[in-house]
C-alpha atoms as a PDB file:
ATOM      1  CA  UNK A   1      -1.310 -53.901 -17.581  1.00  0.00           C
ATOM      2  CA  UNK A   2      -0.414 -51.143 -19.743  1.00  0.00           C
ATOM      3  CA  UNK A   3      -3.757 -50.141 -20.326  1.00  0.00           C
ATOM      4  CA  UNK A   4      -5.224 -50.336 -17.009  1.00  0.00           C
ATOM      5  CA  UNK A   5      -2.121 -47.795 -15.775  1.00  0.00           C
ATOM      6  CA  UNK A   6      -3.128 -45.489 -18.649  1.00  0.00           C
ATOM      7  CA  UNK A   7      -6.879 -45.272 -17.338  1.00  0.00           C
ATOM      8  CA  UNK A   8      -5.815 -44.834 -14.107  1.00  0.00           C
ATOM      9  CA  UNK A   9      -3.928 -42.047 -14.333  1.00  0.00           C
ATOM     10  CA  UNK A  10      -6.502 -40.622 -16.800  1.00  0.00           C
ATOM     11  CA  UNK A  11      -8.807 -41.375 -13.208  1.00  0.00           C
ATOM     12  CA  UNK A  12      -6.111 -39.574 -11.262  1.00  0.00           C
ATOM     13  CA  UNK A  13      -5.701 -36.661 -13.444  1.00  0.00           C
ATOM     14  CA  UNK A  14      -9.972 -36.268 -13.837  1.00  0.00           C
ATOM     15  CA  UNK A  15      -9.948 -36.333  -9.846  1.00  0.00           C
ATOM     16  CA  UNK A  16      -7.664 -33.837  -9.679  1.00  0.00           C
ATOM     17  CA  UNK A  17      -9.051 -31.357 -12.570  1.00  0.00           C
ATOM     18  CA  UNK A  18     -12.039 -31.847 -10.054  1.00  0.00           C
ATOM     19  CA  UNK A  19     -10.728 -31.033  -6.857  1.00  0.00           C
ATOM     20  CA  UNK A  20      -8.535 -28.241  -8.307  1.00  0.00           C
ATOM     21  CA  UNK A  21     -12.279 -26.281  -9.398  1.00  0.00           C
ATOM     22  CA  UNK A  22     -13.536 -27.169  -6.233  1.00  0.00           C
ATOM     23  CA  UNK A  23     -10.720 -25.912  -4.240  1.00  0.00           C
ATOM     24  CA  UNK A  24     -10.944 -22.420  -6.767  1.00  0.00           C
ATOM     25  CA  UNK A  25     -14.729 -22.172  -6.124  1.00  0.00           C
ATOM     26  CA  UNK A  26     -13.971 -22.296  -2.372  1.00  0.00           C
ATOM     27  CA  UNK A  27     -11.191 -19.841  -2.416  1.00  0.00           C
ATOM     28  CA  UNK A  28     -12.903 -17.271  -4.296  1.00  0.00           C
ATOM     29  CA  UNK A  29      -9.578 -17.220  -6.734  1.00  0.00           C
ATOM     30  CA  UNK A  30     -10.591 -17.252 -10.082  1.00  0.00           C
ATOM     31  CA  UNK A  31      -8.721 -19.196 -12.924  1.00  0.00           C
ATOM     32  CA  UNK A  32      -8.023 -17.032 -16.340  1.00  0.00           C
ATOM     33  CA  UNK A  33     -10.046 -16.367 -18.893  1.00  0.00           C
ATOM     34  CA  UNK A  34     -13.043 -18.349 -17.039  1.00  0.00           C
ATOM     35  CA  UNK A  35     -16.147 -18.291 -19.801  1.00  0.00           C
ATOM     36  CA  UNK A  36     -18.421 -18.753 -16.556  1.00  0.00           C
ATOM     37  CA  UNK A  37     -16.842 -15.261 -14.699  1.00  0.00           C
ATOM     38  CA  UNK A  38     -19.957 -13.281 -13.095  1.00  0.00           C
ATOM     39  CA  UNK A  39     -19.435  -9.947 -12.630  1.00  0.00           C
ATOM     40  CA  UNK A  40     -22.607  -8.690 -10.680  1.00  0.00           C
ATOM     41  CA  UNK A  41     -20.902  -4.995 -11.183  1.00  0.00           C
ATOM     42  CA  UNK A  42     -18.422  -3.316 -12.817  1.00  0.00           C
ATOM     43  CA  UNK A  43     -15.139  -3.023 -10.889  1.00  0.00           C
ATOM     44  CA  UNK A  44     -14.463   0.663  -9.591  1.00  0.00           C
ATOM     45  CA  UNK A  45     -11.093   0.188  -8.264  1.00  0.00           C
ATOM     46  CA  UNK A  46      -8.935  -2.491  -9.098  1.00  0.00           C
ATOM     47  CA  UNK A  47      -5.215  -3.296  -7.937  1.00  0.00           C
ATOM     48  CA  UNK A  48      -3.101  -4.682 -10.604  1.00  0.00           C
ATOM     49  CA  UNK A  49      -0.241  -7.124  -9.487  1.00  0.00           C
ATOM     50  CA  UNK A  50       1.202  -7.696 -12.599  1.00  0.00           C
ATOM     51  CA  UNK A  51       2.400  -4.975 -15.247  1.00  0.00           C
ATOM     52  CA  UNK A  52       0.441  -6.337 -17.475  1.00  0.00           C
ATOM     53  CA  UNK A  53      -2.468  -5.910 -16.418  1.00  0.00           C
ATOM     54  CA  UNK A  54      -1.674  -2.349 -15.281  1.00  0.00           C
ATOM     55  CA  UNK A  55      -0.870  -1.812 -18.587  1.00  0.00           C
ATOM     56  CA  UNK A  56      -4.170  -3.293 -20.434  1.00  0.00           C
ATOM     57  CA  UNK A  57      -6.119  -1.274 -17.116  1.00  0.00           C
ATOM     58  CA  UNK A  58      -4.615   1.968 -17.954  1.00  0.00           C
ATOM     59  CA  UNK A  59      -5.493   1.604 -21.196  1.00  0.00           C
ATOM     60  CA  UNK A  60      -8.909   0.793 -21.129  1.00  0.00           C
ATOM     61  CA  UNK A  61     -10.086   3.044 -17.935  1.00  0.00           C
ATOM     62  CA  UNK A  62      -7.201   4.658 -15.474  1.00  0.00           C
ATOM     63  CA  UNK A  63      -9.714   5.906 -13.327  1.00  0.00           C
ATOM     64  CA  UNK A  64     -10.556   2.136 -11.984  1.00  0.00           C
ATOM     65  CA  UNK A  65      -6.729   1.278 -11.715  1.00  0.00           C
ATOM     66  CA  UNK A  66      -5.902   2.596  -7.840  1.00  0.00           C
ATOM     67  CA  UNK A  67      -2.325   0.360  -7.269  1.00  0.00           C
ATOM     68  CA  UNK A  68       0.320  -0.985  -9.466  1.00  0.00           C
ATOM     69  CA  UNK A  69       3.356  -3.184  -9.031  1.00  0.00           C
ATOM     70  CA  UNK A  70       6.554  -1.426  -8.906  1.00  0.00           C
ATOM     71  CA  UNK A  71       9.202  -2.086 -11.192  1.00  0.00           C
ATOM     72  CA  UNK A  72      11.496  -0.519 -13.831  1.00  0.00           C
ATOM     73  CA  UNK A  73       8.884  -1.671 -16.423  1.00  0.00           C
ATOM     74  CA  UNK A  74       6.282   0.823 -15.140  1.00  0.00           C
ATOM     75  CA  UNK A  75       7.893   3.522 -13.330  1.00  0.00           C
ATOM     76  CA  UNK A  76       8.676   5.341 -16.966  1.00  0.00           C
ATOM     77  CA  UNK A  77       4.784   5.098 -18.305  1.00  0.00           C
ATOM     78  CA  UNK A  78       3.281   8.346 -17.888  1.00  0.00           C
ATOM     79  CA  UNK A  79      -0.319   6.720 -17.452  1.00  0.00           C
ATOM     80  CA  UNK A  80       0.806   5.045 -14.210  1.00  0.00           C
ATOM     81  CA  UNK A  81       2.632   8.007 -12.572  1.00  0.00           C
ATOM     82  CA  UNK A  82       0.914   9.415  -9.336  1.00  0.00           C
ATOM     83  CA  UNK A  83      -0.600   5.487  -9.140  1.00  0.00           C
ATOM     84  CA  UNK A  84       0.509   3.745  -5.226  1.00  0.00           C
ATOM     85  CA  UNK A  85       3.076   0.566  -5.876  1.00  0.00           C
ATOM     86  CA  UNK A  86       2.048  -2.585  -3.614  1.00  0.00           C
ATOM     87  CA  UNK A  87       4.842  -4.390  -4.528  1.00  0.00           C
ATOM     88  CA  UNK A  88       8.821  -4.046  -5.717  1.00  0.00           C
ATOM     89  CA  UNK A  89      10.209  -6.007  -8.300  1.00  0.00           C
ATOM     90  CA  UNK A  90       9.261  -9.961  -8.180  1.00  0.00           C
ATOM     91  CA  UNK A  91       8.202  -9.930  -4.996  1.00  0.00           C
ATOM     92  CA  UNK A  92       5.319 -10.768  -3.642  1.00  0.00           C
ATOM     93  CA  UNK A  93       2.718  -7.761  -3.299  1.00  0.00           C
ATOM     94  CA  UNK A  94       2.556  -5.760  -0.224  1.00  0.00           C
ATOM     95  CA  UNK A  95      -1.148  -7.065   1.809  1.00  0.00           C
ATOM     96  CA  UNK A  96      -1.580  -3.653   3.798  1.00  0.00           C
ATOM     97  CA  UNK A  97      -1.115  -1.415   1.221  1.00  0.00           C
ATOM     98  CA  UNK A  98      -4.017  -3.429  -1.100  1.00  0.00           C
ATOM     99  CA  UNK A  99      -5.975  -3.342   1.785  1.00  0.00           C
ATOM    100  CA  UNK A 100      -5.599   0.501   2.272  1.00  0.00           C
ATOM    101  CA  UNK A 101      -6.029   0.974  -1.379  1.00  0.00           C
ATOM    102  CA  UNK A 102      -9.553  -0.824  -0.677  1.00  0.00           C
ATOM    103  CA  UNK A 103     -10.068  -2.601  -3.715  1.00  0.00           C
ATOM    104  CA  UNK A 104     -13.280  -4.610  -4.870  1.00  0.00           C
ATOM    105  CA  UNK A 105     -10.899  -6.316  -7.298  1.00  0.00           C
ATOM    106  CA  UNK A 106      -7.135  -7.529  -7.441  1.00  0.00           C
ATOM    107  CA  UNK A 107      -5.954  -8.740 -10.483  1.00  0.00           C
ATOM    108  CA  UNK A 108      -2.645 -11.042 -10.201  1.00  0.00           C
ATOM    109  CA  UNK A 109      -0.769 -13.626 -12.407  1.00  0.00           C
ATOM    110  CA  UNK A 110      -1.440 -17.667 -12.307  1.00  0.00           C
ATOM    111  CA  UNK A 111       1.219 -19.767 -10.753  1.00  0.00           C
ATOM    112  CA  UNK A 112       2.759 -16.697  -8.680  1.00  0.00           C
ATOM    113  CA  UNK A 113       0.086 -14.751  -6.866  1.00  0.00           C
ATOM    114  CA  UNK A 114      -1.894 -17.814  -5.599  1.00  0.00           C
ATOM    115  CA  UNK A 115      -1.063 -17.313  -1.726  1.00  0.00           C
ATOM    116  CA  UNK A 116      -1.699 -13.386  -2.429  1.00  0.00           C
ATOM    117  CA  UNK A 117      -5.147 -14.026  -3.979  1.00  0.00           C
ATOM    118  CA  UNK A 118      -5.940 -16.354  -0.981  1.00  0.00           C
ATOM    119  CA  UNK A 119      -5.135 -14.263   1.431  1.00  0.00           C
ATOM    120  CA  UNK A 120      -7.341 -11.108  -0.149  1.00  0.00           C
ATOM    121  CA  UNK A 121      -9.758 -13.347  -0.674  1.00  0.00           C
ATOM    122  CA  UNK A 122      -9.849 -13.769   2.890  1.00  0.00           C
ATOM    123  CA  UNK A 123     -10.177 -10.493   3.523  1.00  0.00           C
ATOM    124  CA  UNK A 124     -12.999 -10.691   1.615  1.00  0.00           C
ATOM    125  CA  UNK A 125     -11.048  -8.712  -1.602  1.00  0.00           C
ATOM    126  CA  UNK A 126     -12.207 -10.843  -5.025  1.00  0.00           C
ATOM    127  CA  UNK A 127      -8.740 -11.724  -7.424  1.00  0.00           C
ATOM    128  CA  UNK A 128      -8.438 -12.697 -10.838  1.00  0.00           C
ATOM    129  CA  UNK A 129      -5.700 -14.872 -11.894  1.00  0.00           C
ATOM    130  CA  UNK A 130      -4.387 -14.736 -15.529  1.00  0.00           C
ATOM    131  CA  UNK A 131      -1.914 -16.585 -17.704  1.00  0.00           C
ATOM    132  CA  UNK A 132      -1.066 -14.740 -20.654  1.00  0.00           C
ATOM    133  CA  UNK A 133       0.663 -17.453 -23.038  1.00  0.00           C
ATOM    134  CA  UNK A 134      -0.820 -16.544 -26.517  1.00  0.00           C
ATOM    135  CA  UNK A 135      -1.920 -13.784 -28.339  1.00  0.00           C
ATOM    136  CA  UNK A 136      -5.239 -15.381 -28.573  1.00  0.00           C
ATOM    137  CA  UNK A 137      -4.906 -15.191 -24.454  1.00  0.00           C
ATOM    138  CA  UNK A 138      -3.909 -11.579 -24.402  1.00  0.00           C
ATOM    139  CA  UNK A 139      -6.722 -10.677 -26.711  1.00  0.00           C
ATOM    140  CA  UNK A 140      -9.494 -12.537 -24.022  1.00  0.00           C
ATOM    141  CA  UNK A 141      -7.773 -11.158 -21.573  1.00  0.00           C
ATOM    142  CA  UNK A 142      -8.107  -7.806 -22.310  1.00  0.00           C
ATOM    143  CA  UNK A 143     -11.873  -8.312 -23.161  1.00  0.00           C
ATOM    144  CA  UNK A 144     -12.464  -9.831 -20.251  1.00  0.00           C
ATOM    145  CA  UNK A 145     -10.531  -7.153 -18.398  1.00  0.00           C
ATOM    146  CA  UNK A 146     -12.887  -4.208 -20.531  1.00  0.00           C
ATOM    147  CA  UNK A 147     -16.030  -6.097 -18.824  1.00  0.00           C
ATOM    148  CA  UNK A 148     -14.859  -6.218 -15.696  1.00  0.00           C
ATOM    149  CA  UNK A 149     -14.459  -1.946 -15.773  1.00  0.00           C
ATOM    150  CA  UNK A 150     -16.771  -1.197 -18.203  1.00  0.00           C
ATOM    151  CA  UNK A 151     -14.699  -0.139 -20.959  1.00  0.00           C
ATOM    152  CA  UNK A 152     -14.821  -0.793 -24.748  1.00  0.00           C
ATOM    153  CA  UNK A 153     -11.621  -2.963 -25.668  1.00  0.00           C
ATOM    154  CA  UNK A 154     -11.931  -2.215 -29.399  1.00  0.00           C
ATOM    155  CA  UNK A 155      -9.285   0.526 -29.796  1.00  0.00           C
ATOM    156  CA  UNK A 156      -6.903  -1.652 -27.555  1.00  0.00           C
ATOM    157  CA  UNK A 157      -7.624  -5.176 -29.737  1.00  0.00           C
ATOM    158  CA  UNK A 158      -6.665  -3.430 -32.934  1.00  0.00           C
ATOM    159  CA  UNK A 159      -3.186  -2.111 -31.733  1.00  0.00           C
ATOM    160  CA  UNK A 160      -2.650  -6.073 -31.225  1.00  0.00           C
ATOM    161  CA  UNK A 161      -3.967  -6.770 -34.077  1.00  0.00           C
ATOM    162  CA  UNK A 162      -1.742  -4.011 -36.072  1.00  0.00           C
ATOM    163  CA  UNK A 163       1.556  -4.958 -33.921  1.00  0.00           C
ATOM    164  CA  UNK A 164       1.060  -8.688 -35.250  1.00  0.00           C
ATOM    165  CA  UNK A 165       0.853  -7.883 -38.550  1.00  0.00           C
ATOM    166  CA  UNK A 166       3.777  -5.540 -38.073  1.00  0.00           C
ATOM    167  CA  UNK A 167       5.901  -7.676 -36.224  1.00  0.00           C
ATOM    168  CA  UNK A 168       9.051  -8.823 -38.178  1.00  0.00           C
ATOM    169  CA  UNK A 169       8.805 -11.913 -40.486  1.00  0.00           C
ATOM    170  CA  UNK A 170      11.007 -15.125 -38.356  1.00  0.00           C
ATOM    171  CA  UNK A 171      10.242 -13.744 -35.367  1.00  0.00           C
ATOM    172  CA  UNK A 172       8.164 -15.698 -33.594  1.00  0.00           C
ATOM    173  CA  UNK A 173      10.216 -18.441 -34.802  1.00  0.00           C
ATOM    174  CA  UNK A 174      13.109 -16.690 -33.380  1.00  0.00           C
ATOM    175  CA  UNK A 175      12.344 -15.421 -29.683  1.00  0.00           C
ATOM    176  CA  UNK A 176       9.517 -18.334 -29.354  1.00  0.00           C
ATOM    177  CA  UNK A 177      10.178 -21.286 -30.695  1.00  0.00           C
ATOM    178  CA  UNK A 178       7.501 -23.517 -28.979  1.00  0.00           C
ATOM    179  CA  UNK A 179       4.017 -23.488 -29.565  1.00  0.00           C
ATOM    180  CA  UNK A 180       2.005 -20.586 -30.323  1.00  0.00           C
ATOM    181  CA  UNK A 181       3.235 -17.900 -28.075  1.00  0.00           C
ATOM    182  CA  UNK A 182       3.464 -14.291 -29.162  1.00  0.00           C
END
């Protein structure tokens, strides 16, 4: 009995891996870091809904980044200043101002901007979903990201590198104490 439960819910976890990619393929929303992601050009003006990715954008080309979240994490970064906001805070981004911005890519966070993405995706605006959980993630990220615009990460991937090595001894054992995060 036991081991017929255990292969069934390996069954029911396959089936839904399955319909989850088939779902995403449908959509248009993109999962992160997806080895498969085609480009057929490089982005010329991309929305960023996260500050991340604002961040890693303004870094490797500001001239592609054309709207930013709002927030008290990016309204003090002189390489965003002048940039639109679509959203305020943790809430969900602002549709008619992306649309006005008129992207041909939006670039949002896994497990928040899933309804967002579907509804630009709709409107026939391509998304990109990330989930930053690792350094490892960050650092794929941000190479995928320098595809996607055209840019040369390099410069970018050693100031990781060099904060990591910087970083104080205990502490990711002290702010993260699960996993390999940060």
């Amino acid at each position: 009995m036991n081991r017929y439960l255990s292969w069934s819910r390996l069954q029911g976890f396959a089936l839904w891996v399955i319909v989850s990619l088939v779902i995403a393929m449908m959509t248009g929303v993109v999962s992160p870091i997806e080895p498969g992601l085609s480009q057929p050009r490089t982005a010329q003006r991309v929305v960023a809904l996260t500050s991340l990715s604002a961040d890693i954008l303004s870094r490797l080309d500001r001239q592609k980044l054309v709207g930013v979240p709002g927030g008290a994490l990016l309204e003090n970064n002189p390489r965003l200043q002048g940039l639109p906001t679509v959203s305020a805070g943790r809430a969900q981004p602002n549709l008619e101002r992306i649309v006005a911005l008129k992207p041909d890519l939006a670039i949002g966070a896994k497990n928040f901007h899933e309804q967002t993405a579907q509804r630009l995706n709709q409107l026939k605006i391509p998304t990109l979903l990330l989930e930053t959980r690792t350094w490892e993630d960050l650092e794929a990220q941000t190479r995928q990201l320098a595809q996607i615009v055209g840019a040369n990460p390099q410069a970018l991937l050693s100031q990781y590198q060099q904060l990591r090595r910087d970083r104080p001894r205990g502490f990711r054992r002290w702010f993260w104490p699960a996993g390999n995060r940060f």
